[in-house]
PDB file of N, CA and C in Angstrom:
ATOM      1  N   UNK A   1      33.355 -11.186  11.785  1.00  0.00           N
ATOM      2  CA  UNK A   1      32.905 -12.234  12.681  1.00  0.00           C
ATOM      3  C   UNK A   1      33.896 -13.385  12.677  1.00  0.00           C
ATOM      4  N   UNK A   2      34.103 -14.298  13.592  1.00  0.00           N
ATOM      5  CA  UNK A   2      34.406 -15.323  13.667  1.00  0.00           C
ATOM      6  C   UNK A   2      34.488 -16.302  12.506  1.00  0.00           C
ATOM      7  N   UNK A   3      32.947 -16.347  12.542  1.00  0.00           N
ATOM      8  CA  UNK A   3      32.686 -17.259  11.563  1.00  0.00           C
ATOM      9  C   UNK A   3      33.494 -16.864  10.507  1.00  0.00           C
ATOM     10  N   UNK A   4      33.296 -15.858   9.490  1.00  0.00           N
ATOM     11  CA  UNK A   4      33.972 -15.146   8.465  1.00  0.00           C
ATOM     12  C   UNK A   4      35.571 -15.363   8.501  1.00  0.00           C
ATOM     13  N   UNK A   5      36.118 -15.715   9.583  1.00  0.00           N
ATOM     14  CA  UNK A   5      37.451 -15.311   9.817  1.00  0.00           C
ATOM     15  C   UNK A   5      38.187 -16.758   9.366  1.00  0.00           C
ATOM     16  N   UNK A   6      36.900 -17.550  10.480  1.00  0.00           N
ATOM     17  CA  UNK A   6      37.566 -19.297  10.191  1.00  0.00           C
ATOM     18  C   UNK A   6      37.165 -19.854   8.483  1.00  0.00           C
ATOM     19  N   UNK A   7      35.974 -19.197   8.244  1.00  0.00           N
ATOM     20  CA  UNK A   7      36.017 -20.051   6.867  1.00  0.00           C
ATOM     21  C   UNK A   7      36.993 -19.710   5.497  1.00  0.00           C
ATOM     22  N   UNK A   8      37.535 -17.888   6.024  1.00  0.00           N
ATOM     23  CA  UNK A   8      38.816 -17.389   5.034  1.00  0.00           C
ATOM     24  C   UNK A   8      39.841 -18.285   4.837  1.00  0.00           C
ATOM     25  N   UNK A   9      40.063 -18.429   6.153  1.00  0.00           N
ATOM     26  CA  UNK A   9      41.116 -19.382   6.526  1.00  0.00           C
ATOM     27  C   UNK A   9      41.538 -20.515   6.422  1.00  0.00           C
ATOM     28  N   UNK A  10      40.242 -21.193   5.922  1.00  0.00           N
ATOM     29  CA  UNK A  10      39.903 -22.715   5.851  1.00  0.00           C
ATOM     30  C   UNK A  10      39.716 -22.974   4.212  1.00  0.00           C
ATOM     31  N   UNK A  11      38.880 -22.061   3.683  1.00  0.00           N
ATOM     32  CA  UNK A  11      38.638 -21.822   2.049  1.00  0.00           C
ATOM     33  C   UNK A  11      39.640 -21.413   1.302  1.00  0.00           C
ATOM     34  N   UNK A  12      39.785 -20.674   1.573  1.00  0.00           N
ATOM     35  CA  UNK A  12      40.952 -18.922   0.835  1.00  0.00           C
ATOM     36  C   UNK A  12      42.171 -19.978   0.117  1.00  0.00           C
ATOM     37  N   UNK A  13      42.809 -20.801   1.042  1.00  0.00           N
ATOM     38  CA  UNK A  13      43.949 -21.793   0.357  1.00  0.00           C
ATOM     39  C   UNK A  13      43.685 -22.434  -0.825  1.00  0.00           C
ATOM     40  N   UNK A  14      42.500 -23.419  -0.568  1.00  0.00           N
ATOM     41  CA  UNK A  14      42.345 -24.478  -1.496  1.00  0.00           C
ATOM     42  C   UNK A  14      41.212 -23.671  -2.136  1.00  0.00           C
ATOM     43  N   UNK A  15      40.375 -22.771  -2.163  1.00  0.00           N
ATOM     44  CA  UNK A  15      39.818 -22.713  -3.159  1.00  0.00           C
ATOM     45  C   UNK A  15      39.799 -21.168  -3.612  1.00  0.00           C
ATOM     46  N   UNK A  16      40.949 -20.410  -3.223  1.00  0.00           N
ATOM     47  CA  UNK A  16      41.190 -19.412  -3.935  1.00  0.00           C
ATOM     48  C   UNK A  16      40.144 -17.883  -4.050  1.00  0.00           C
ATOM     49  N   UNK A  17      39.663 -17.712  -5.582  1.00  0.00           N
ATOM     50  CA  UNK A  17      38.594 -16.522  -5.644  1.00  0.00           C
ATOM     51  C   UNK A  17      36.978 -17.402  -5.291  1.00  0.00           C
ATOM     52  N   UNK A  18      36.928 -18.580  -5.822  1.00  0.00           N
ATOM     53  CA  UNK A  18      35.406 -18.787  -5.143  1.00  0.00           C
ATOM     54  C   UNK A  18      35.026 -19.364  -4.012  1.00  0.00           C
ATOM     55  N   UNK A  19      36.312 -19.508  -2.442  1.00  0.00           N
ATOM     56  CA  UNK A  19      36.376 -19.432  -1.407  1.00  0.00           C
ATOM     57  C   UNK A  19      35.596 -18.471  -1.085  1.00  0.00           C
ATOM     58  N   UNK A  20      36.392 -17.183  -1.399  1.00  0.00           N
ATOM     59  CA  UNK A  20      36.598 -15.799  -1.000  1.00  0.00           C
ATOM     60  C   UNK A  20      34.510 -15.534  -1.177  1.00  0.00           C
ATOM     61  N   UNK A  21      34.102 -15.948  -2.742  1.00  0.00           N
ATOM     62  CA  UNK A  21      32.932 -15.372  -3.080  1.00  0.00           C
ATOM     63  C   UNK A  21      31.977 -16.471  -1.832  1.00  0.00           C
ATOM     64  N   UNK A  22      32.317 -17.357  -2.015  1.00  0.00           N
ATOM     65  CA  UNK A  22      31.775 -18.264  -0.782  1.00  0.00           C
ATOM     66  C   UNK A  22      31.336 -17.641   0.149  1.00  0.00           C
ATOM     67  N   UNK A  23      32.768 -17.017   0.742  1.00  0.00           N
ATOM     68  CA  UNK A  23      32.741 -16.697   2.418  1.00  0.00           C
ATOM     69  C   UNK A  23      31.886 -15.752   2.355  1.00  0.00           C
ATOM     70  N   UNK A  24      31.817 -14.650   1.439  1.00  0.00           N
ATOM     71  CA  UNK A  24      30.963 -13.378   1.395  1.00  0.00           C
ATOM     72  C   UNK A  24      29.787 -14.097   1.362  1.00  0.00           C
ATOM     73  N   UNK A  25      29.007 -14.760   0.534  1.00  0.00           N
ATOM     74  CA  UNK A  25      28.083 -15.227   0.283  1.00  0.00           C
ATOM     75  C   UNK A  25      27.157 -16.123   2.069  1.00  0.00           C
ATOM     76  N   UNK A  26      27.908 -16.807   2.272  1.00  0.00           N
ATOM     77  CA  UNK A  26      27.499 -17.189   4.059  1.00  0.00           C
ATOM     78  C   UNK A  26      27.649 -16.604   4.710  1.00  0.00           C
ATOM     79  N   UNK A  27      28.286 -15.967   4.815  1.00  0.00           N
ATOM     80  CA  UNK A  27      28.416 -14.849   5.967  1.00  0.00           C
ATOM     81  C   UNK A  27      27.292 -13.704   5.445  1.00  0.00           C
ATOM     82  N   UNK A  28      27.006 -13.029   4.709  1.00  0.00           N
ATOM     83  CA  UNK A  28      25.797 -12.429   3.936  1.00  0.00           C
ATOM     84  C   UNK A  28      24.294 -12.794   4.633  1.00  0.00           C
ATOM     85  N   UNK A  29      24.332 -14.389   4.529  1.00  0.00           N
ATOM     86  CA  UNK A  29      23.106 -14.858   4.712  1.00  0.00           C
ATOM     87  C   UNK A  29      23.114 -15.395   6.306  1.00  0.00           C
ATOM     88  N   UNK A  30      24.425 -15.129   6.732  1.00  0.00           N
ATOM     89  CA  UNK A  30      23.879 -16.039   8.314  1.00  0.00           C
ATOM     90  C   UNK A  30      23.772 -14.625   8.757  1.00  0.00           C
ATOM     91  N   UNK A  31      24.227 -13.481   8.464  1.00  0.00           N
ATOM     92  CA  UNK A  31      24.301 -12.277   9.077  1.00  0.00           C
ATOM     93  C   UNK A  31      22.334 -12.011   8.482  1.00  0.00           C
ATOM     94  N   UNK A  32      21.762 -11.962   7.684  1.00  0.00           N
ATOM     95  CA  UNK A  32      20.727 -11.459   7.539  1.00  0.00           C
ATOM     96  C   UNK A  32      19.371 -12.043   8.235  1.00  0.00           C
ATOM     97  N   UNK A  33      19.752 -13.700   8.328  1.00  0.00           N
ATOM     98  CA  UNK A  33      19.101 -14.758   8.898  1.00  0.00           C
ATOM     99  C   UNK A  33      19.155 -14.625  10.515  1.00  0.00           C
ATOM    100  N   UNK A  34      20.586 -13.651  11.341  1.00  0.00           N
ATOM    101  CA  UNK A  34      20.653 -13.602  12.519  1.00  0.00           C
ATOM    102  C   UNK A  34      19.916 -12.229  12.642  1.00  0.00           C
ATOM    103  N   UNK A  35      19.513 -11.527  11.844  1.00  0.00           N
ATOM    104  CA  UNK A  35      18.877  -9.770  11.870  1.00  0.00           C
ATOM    105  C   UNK A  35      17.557  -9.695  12.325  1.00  0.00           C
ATOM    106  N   UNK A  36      16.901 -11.119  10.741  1.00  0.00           N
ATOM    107  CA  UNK A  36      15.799 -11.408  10.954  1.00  0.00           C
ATOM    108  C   UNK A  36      15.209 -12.079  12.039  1.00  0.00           C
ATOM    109  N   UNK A  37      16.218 -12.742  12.877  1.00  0.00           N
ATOM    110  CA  UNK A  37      15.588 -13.210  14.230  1.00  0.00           C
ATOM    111  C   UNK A  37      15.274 -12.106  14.805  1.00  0.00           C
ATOM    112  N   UNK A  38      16.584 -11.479  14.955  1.00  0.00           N
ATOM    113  CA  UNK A  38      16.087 -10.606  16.340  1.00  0.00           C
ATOM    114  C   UNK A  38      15.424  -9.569  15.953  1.00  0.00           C
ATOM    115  N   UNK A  39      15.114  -9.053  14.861  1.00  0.00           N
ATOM    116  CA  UNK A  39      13.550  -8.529  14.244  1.00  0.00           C
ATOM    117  C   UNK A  39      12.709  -9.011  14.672  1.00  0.00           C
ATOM    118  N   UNK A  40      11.967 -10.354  14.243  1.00  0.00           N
ATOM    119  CA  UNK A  40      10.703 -11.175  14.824  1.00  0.00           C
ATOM    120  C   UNK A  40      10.898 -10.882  16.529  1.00  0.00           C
ATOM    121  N   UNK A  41      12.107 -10.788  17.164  1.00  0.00           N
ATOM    122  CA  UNK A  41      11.934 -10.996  18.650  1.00  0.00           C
ATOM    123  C   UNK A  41      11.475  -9.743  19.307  1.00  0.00           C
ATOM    124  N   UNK A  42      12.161  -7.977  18.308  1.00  0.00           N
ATOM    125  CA  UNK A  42      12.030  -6.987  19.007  1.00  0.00           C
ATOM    126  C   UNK A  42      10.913  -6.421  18.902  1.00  0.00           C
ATOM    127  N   UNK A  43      10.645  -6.599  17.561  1.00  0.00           N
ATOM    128  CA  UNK A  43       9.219  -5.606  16.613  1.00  0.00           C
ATOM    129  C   UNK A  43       7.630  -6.810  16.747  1.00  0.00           C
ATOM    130  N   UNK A  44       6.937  -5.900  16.325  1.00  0.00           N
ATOM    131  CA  UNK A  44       5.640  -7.304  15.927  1.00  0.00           C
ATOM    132  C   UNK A  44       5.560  -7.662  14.757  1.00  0.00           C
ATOM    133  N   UNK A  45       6.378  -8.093  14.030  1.00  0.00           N
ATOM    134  CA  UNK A  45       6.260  -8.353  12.883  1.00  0.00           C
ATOM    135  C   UNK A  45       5.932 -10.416  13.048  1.00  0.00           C
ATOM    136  N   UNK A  46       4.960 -10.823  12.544  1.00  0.00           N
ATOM    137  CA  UNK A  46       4.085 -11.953  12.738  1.00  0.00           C
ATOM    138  C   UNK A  46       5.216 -12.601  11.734  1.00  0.00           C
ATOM    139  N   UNK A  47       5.100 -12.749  10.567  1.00  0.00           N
ATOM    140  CA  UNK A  47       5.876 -13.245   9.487  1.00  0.00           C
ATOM    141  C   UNK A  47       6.216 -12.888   8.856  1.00  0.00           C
ATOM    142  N   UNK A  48       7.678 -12.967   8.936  1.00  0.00           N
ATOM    143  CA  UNK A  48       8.715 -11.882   7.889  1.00  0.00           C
ATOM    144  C   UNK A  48       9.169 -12.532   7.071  1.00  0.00           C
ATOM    145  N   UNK A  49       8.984 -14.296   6.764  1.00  0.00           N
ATOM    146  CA  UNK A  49       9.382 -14.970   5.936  1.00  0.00           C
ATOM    147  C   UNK A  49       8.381 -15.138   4.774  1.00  0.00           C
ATOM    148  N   UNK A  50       7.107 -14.515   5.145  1.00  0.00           N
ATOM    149  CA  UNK A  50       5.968 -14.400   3.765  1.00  0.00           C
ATOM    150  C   UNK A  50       6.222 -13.370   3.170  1.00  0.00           C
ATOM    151  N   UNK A  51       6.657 -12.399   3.653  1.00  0.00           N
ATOM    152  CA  UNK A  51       6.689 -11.217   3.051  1.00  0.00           C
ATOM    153  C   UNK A  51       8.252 -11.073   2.569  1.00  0.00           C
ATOM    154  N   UNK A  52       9.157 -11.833   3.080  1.00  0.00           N
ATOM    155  CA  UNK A  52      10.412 -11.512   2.356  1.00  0.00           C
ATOM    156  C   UNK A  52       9.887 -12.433   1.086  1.00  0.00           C
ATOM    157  N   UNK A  53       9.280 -13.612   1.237  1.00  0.00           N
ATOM    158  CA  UNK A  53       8.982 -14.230  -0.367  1.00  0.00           C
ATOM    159  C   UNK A  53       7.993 -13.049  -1.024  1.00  0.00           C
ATOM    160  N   UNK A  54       7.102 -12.404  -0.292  1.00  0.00           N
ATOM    161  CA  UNK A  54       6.736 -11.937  -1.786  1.00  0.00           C
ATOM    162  C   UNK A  54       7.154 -10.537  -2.466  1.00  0.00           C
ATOM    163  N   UNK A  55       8.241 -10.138  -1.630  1.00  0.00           N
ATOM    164  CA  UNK A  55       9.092  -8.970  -2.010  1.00  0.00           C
ATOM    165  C   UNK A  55      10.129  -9.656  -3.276  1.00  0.00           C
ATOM    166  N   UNK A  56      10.680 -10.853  -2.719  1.00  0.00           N
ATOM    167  CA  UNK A  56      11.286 -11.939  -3.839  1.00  0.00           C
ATOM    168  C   UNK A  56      10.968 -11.586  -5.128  1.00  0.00           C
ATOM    169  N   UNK A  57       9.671 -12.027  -5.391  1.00  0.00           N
ATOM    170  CA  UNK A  57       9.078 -12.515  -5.938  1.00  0.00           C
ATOM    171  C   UNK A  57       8.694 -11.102  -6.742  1.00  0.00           C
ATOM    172  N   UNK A  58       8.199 -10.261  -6.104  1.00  0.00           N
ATOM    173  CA  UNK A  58       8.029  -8.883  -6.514  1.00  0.00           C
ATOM    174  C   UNK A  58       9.338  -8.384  -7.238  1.00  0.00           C
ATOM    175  N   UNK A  59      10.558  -8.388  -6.659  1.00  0.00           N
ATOM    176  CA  UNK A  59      11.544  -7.804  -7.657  1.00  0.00           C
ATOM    177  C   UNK A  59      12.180  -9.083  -8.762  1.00  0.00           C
ATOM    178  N   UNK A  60      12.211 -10.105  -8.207  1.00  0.00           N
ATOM    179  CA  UNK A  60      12.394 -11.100  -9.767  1.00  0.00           C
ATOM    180  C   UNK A  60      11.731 -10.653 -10.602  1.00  0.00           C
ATOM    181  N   UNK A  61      10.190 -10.488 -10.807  1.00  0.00           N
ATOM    182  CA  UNK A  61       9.302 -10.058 -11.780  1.00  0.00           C
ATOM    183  C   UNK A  61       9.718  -8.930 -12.418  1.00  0.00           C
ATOM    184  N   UNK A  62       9.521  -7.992 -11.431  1.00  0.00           N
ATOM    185  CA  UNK A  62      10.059  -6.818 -11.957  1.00  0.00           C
ATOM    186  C   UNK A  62      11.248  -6.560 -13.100  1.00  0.00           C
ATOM    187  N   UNK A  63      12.862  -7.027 -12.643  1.00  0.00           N
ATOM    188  CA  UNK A  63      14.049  -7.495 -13.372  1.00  0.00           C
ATOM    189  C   UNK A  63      13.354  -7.805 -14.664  1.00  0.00           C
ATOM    190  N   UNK A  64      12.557  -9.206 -14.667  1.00  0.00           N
ATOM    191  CA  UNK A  64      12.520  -9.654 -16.024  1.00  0.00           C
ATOM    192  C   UNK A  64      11.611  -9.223 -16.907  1.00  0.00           C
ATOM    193  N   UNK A  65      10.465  -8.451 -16.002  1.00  0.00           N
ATOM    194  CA  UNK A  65       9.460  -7.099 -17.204  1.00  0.00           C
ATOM    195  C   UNK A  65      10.467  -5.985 -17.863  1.00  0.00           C
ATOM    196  N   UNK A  66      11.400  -5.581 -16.661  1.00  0.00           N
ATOM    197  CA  UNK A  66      12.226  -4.621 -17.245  1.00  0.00           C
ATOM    198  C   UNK A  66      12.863  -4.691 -18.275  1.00  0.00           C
ATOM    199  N   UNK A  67      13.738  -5.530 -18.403  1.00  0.00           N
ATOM    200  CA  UNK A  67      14.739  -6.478 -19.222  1.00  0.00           C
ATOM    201  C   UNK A  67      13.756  -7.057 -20.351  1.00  0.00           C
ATOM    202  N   UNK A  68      12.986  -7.185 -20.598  1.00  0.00           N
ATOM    203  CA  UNK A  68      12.012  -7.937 -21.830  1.00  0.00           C
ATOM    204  C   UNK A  68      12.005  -6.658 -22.458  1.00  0.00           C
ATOM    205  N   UNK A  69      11.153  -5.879 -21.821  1.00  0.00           N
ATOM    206  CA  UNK A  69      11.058  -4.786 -22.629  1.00  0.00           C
ATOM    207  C   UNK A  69      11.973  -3.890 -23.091  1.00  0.00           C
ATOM    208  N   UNK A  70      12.891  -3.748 -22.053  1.00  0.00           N
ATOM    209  CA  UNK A  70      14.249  -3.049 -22.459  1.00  0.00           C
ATOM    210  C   UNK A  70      14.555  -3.511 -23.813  1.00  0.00           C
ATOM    211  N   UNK A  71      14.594  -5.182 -23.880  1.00  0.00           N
ATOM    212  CA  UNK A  71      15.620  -5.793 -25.023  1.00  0.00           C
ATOM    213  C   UNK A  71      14.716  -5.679 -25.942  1.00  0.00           C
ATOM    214  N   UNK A  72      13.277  -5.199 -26.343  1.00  0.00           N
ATOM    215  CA  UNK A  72      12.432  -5.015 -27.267  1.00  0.00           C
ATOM    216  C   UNK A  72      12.795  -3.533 -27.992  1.00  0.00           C
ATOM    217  N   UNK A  73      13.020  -2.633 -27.510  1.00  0.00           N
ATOM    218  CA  UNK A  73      12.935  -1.296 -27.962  1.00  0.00           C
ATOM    219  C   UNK A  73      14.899  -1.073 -28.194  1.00  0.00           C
ATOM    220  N   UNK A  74      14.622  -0.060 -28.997  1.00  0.00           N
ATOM    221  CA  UNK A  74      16.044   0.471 -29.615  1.00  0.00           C
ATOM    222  C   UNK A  74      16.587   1.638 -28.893  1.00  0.00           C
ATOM    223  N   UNK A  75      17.143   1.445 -27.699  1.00  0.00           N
ATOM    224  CA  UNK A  75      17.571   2.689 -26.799  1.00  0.00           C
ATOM    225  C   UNK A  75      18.962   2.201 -26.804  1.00  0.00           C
ATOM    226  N   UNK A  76      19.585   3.433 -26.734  1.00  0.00           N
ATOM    227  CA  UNK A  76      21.127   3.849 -26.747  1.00  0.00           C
ATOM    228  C   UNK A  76      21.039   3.334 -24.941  1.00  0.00           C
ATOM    229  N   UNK A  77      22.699   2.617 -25.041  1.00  0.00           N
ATOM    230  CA  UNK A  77      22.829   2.366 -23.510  1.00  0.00           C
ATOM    231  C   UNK A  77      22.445   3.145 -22.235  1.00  0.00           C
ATOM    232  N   UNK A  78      22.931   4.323 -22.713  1.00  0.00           N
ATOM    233  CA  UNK A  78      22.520   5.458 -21.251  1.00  0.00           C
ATOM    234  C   UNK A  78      21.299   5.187 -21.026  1.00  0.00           C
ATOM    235  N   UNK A  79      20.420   6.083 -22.304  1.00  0.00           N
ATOM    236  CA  UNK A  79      18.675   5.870 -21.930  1.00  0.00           C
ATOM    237  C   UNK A  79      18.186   4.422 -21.572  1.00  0.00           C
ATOM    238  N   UNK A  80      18.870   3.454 -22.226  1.00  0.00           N
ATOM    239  CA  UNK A  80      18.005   1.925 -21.974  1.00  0.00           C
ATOM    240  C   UNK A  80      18.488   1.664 -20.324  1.00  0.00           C
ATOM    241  N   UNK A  81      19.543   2.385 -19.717  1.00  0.00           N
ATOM    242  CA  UNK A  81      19.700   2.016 -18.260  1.00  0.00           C
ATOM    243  C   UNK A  81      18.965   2.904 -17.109  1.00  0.00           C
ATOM    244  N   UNK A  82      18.258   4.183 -17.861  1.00  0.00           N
ATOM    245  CA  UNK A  82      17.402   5.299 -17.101  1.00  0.00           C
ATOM    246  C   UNK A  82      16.577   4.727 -16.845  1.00  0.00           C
ATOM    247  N   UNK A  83      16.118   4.593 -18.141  1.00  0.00           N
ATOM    248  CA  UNK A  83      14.444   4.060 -18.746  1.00  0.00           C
ATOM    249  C   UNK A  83      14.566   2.246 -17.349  1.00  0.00           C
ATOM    250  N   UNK A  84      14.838   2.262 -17.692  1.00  0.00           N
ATOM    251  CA  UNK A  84      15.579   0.404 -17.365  1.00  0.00           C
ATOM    252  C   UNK A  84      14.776   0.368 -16.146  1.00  0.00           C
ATOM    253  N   UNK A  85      15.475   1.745 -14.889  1.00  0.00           N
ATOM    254  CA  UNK A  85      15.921   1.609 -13.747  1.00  0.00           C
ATOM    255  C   UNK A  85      14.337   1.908 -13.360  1.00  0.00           C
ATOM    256  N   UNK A  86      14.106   3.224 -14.235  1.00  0.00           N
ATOM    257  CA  UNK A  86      12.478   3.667 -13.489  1.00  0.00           C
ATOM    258  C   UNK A  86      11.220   2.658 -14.028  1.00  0.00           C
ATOM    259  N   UNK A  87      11.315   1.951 -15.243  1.00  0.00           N
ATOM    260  CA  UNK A  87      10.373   0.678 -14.954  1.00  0.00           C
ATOM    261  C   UNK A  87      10.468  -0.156 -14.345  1.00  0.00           C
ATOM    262  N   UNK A  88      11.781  -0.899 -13.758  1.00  0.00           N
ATOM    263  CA  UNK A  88      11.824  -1.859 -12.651  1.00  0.00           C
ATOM    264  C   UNK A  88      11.172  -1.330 -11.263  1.00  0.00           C
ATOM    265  N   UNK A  89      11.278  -0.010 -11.260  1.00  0.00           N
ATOM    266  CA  UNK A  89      10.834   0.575  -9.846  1.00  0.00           C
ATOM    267  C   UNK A  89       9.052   0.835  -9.753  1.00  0.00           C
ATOM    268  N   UNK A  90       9.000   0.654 -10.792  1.00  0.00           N
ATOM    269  CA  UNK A  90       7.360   1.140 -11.603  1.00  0.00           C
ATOM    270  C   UNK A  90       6.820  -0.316 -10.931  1.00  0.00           C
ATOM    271  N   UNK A  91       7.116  -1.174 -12.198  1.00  0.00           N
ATOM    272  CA  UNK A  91       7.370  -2.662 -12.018  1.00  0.00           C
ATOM    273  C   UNK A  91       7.078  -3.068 -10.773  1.00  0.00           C
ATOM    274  N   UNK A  92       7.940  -3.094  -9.993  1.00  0.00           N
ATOM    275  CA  UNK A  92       7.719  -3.441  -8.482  1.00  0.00           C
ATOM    276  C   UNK A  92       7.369  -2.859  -7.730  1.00  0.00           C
ATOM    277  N   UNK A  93       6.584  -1.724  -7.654  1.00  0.00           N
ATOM    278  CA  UNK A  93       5.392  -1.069  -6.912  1.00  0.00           C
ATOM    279  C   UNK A  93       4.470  -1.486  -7.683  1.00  0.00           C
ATOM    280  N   UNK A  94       3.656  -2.040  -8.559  1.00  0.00           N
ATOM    281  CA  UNK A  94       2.597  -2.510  -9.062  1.00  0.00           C
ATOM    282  C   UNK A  94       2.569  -3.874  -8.620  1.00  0.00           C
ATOM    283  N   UNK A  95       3.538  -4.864  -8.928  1.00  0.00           N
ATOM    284  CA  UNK A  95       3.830  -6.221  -8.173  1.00  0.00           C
ATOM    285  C   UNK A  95       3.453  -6.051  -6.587  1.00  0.00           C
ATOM    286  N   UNK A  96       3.781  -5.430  -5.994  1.00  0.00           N
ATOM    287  CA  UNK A  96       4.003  -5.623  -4.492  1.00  0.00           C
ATOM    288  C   UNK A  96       2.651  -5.536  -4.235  1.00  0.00           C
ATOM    289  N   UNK A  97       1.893  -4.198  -4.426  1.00  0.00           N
ATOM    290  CA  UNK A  97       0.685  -3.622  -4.453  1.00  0.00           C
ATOM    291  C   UNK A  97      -0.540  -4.872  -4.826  1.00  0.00           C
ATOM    292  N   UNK A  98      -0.207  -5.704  -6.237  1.00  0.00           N
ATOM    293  CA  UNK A  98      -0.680  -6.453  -6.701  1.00  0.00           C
ATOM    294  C   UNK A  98      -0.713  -8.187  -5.462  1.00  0.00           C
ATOM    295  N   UNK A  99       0.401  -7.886  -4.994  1.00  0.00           N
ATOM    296  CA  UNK A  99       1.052  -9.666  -3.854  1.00  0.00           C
ATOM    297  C   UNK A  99       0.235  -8.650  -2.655  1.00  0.00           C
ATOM    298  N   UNK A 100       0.298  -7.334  -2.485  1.00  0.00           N
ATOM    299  CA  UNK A 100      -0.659  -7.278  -1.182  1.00  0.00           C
ATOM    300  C   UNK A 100       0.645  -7.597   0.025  1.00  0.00           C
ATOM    301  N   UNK A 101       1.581  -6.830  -0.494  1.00  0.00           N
ATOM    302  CA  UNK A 101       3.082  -7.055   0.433  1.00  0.00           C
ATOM    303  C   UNK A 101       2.602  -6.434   1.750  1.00  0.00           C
ATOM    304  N   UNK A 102       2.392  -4.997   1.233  1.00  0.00           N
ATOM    305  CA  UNK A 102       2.360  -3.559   2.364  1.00  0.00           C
ATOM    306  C   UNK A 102       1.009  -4.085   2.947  1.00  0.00           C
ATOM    307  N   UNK A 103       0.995  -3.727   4.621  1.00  0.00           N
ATOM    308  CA  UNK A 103      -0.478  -3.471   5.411  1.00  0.00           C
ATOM    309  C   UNK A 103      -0.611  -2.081   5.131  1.00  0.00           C
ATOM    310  N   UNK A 104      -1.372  -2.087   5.616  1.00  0.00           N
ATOM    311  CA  UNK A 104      -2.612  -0.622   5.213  1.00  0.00           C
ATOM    312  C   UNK A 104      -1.201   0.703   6.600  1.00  0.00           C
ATOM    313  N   UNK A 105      -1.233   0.554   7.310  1.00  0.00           N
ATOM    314  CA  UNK A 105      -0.190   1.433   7.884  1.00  0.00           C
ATOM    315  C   UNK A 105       0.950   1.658   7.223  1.00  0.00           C
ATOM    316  N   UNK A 106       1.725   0.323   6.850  1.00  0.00           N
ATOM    317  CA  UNK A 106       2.651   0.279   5.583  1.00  0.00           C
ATOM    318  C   UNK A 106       2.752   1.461   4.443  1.00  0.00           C
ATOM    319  N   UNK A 107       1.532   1.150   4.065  1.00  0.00           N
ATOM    320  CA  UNK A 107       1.143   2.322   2.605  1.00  0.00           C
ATOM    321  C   UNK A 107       1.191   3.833   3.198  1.00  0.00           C
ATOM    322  N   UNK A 108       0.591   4.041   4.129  1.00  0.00           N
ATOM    323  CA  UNK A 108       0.085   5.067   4.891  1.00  0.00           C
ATOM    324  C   UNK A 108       2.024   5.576   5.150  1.00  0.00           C
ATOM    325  N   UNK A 109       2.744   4.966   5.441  1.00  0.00           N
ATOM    326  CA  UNK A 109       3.717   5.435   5.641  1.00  0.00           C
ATOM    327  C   UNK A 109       4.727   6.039   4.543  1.00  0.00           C
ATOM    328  N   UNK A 110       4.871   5.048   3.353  1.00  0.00           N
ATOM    329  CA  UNK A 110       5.338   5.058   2.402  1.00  0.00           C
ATOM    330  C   UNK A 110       4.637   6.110   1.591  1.00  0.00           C
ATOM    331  N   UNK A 111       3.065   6.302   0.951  1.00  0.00           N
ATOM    332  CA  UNK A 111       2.555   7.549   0.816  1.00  0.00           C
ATOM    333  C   UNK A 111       2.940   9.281   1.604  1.00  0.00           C
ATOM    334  N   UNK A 112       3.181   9.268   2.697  1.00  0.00           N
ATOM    335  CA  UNK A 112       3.375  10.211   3.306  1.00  0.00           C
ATOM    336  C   UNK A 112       4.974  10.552   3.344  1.00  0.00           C
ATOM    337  N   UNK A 113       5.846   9.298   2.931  1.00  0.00           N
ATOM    338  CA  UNK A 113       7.225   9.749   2.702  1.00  0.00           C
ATOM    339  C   UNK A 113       7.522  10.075   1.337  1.00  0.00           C
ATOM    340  N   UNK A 114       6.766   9.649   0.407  1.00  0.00           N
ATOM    341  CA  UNK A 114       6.704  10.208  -1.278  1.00  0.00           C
ATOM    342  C   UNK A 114       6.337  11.788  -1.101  1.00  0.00           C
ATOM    343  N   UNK A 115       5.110  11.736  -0.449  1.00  0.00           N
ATOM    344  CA  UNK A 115       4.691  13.442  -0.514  1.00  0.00           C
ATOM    345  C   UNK A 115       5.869  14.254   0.333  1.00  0.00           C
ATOM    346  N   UNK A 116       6.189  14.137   1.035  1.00  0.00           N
ATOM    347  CA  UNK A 116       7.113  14.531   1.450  1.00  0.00           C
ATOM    348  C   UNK A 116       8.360  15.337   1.103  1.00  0.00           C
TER     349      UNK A 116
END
């Protein structure tokens, strides 16, 4: 994009590697912030800004149940990053379920793509 192009250009000199992480970083979020518009404009989705907070909110939790418990038990790196990966995923299907993320079609969809 544009944008991306002028702020390389403008950053990249004077501020080097955390220009660079900068530019990725805004451009990241104006690109996801321009998605989510035209989401709300194409689909019916009512509010996508409640539910991106409680997806948030759902995987922060998650991370730091994982990670507590991870750093409690004595697992060799490999297993503590298996183990790690499928309680964060555990984790945040109980969270979400729990915040009441998914509508009832939602589930209905996601159920039928597990069995699947």
């Amino acid at each position: 994009s544009i944008l991306g192009t002028a702020m390389i250009y403008f950053l990249l000199p004077k501020y080097a590697l955390y220009g660079y992480i900068f530019v990725l970083w805004a451009s990241e979020i104006f690109n996801f912030s321009m998605s989510m518009w035209r989401l709300t404009k194409v689909t019916e989705v009512e509010n996508p800004v409640h539910c991106i907070v409680k997806s948030l909110i759902a995987a922060a939790g998650a991370v730091n149940i994982s990670e507590v418990i991870i750093s409690r038990t004595a697992l060799s790196p490999e297993s503590s990053v298996v183990f790690g990966t499928i309680l964060m995923f555990m984790a945040y299907g109980t969270i979400t379920l729990i915040l009441n993320t998914f509508s009832e079609k939602e589930m209905k969809f996601i159920l039928h793509a597990i069995k699947s």
